[in-house]
N, C-alpha and C. Protein backbone atom coordinates (compact mmCIF):
# COMPACT_ATOMS: atom_id res chain seq x y z
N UNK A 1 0.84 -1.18 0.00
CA UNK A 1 0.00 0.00 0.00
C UNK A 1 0.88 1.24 0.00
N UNK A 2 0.68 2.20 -0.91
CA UNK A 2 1.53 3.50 -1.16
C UNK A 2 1.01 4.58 -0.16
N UNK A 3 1.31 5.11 0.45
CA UNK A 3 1.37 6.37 1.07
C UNK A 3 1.88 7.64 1.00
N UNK A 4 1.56 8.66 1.62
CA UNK A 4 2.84 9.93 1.27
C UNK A 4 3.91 9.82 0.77
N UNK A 5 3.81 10.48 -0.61
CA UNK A 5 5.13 10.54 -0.90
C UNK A 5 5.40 9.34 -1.63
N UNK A 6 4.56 8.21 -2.18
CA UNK A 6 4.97 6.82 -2.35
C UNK A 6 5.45 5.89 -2.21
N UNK A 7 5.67 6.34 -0.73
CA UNK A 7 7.02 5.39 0.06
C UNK A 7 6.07 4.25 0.54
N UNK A 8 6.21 2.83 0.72
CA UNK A 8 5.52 1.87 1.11
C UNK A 8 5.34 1.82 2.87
N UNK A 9 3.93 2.19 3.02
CA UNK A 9 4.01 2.30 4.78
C UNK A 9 4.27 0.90 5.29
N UNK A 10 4.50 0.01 5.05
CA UNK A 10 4.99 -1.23 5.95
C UNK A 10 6.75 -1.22 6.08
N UNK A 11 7.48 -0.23 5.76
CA UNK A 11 8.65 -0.07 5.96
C UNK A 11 8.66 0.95 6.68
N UNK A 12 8.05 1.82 7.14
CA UNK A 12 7.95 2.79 8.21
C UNK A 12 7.17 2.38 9.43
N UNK A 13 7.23 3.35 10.57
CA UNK A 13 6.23 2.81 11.47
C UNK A 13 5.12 3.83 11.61
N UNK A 14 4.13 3.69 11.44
CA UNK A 14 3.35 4.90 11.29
C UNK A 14 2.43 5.19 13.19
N UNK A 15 2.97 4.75 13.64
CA UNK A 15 3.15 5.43 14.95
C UNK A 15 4.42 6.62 14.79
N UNK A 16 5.34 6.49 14.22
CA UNK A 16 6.26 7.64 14.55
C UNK A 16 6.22 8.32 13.83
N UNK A 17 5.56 8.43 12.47
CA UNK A 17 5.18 9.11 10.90
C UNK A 17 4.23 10.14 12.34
N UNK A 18 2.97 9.51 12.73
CA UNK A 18 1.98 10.14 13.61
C UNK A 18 2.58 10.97 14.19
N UNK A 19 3.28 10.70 15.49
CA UNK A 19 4.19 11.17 16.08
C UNK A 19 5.17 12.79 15.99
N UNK A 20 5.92 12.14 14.64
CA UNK A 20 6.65 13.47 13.85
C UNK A 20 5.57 14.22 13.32
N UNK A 21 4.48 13.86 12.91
CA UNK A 21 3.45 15.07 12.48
C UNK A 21 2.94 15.70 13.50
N UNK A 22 2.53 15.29 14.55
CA UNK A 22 1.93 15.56 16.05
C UNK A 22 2.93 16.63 16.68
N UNK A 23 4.23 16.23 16.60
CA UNK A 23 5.13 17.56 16.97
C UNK A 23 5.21 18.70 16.17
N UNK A 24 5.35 18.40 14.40
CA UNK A 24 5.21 19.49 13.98
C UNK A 24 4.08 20.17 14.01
N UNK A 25 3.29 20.00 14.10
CA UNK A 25 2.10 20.78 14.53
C UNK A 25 2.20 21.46 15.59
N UNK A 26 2.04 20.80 16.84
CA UNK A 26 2.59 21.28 18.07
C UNK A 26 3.85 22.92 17.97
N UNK A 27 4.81 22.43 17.50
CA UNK A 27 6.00 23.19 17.81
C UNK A 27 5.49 24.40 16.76
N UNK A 28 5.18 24.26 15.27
CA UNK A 28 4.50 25.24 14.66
C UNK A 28 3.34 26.18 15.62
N UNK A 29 2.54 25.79 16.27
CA UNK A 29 1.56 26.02 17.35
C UNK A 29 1.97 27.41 17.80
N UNK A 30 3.28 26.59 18.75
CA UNK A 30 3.49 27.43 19.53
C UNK A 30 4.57 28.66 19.42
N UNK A 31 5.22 28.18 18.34
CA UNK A 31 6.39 29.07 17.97
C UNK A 31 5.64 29.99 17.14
N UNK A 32 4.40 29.96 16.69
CA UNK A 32 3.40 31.28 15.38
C UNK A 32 2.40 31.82 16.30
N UNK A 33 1.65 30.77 16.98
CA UNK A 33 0.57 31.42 17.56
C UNK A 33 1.10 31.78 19.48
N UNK A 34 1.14 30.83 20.54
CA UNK A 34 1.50 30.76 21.52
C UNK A 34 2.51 31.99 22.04
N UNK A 35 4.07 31.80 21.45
CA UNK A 35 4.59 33.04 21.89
C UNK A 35 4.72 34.63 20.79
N UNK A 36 4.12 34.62 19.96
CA UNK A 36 3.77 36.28 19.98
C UNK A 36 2.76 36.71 21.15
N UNK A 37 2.16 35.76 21.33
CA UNK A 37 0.91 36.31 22.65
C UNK A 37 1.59 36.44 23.97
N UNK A 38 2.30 35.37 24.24
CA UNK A 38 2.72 35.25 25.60
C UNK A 38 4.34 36.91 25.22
N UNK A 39 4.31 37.32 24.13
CA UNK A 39 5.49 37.88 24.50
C UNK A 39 5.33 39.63 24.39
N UNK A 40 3.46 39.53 23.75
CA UNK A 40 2.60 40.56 24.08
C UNK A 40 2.15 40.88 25.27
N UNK A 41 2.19 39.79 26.02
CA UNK A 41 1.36 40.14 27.33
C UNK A 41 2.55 40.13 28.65
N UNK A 42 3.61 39.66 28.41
CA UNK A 42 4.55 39.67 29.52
C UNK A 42 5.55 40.62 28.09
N UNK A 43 5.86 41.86 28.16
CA UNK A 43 6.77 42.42 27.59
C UNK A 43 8.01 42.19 28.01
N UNK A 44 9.52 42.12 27.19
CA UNK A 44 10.78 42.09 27.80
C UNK A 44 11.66 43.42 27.10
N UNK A 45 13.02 43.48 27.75
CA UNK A 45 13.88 44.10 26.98
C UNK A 45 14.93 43.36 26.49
N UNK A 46 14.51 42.23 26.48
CA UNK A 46 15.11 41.56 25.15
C UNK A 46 14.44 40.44 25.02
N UNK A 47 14.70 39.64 23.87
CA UNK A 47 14.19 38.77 23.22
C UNK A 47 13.71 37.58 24.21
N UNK A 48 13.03 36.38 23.91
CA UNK A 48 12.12 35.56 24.66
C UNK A 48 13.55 34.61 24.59
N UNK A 49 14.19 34.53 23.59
CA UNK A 49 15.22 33.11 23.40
C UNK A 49 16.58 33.39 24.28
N UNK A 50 16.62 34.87 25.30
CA UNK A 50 17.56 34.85 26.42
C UNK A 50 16.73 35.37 27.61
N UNK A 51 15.51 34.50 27.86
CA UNK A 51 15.37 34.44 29.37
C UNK A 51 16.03 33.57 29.80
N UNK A 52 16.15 33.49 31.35
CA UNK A 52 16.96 32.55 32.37
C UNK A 52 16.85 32.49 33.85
N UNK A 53 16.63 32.06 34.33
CA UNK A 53 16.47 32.16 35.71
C UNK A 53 17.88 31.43 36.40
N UNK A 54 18.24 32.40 37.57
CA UNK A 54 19.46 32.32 38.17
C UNK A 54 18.97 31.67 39.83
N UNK A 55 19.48 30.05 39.84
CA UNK A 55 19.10 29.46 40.82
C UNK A 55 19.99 29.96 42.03
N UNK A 56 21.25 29.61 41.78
CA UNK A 56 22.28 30.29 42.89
C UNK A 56 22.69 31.26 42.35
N UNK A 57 23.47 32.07 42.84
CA UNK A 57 24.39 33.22 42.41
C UNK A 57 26.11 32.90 42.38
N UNK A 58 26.18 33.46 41.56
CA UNK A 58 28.05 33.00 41.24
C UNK A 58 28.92 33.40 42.26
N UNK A 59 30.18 33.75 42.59
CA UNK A 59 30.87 34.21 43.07
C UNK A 59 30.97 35.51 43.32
N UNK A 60 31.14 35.98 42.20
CA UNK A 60 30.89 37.63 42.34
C UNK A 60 29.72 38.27 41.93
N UNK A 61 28.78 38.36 42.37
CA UNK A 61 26.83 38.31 41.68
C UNK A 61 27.30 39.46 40.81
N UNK A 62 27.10 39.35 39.55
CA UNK A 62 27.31 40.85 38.38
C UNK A 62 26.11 41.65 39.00
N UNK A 63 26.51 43.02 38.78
CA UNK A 63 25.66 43.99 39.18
C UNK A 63 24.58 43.69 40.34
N UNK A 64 25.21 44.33 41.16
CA UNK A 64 23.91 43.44 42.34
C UNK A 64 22.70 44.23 42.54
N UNK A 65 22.30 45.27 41.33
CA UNK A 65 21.00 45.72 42.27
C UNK A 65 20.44 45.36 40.83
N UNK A 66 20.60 44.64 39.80
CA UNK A 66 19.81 43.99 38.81
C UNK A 66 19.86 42.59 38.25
N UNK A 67 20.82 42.35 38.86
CA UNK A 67 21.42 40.86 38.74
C UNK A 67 22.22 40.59 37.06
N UNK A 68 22.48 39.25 36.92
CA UNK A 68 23.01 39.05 35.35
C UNK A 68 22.37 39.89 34.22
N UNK A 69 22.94 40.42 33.64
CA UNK A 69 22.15 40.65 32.05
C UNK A 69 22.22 40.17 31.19
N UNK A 70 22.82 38.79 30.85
CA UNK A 70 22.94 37.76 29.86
C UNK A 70 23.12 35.98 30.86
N UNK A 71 22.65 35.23 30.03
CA UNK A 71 23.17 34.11 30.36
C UNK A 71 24.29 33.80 30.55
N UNK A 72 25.54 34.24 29.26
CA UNK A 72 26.84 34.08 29.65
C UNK A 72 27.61 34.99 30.64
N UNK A 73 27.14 36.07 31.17
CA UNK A 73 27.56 36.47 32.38
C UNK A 73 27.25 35.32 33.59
N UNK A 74 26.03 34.84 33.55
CA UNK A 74 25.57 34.14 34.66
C UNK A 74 26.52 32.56 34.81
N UNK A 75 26.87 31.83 33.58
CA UNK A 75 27.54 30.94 33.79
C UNK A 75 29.04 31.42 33.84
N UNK A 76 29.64 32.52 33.49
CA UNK A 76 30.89 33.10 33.29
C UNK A 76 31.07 33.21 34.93
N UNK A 77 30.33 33.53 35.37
CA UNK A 77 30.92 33.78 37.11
C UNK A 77 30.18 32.51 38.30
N UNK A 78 29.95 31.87 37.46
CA UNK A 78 29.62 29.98 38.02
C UNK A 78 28.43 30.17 38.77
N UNK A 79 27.42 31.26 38.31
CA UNK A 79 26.04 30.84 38.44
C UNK A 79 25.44 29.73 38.49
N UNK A 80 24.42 29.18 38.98
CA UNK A 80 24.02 28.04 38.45
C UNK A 80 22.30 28.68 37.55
N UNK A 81 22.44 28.43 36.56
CA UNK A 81 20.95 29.24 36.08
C UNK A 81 20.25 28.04 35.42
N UNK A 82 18.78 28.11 34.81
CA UNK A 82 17.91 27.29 33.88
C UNK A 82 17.80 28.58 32.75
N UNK A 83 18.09 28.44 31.83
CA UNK A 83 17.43 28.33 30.72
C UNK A 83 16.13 28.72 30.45
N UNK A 84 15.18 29.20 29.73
CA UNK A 84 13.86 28.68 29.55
C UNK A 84 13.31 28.97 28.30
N UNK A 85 14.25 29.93 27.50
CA UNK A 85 13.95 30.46 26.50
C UNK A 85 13.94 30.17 25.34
């Protein structure tokens, strides 16, 4: 039996064909619709792809009455931070 593309689906598994379509959808979702909204309604001064949250503080906390202003400050002085962006 031919499928997408004409490739024979009994050589694929179409649980993971499902799967890989189920994410692209998903990740399209949220990367077009999800964060222009979320980045309308929580404004930043900079971009969504360098938030981070700083679990401990490094050695020498950069600027201490605003904390890190980049991620690589935060691991540069052995922060421990997450990511989220």
């Amino acid at each position: 039996m031919l499928g997408l593309g004409g490739a024979c689906e009994s050589s694929a598994n179409p649980r993971a064909r499902l799967a890989s379509a189920f994410t692209t959808v998903v990740n399209s979702f949220v990367n077009h619709i999800m964060m222009p909204i979320v980045a309308l309604i929580f404004p930043r001064s900079h971009t969504i792809e360098e938030v981070f949250w700083v679990v401990r503080k490094g050695h020498s906390y950069y600027n201490g009455t605003t904390g890190y202003n980049t991620l690589q400050q935060a691991t540069d002085d052995g922060a421990v931070a997450i990511a989220y962006g």
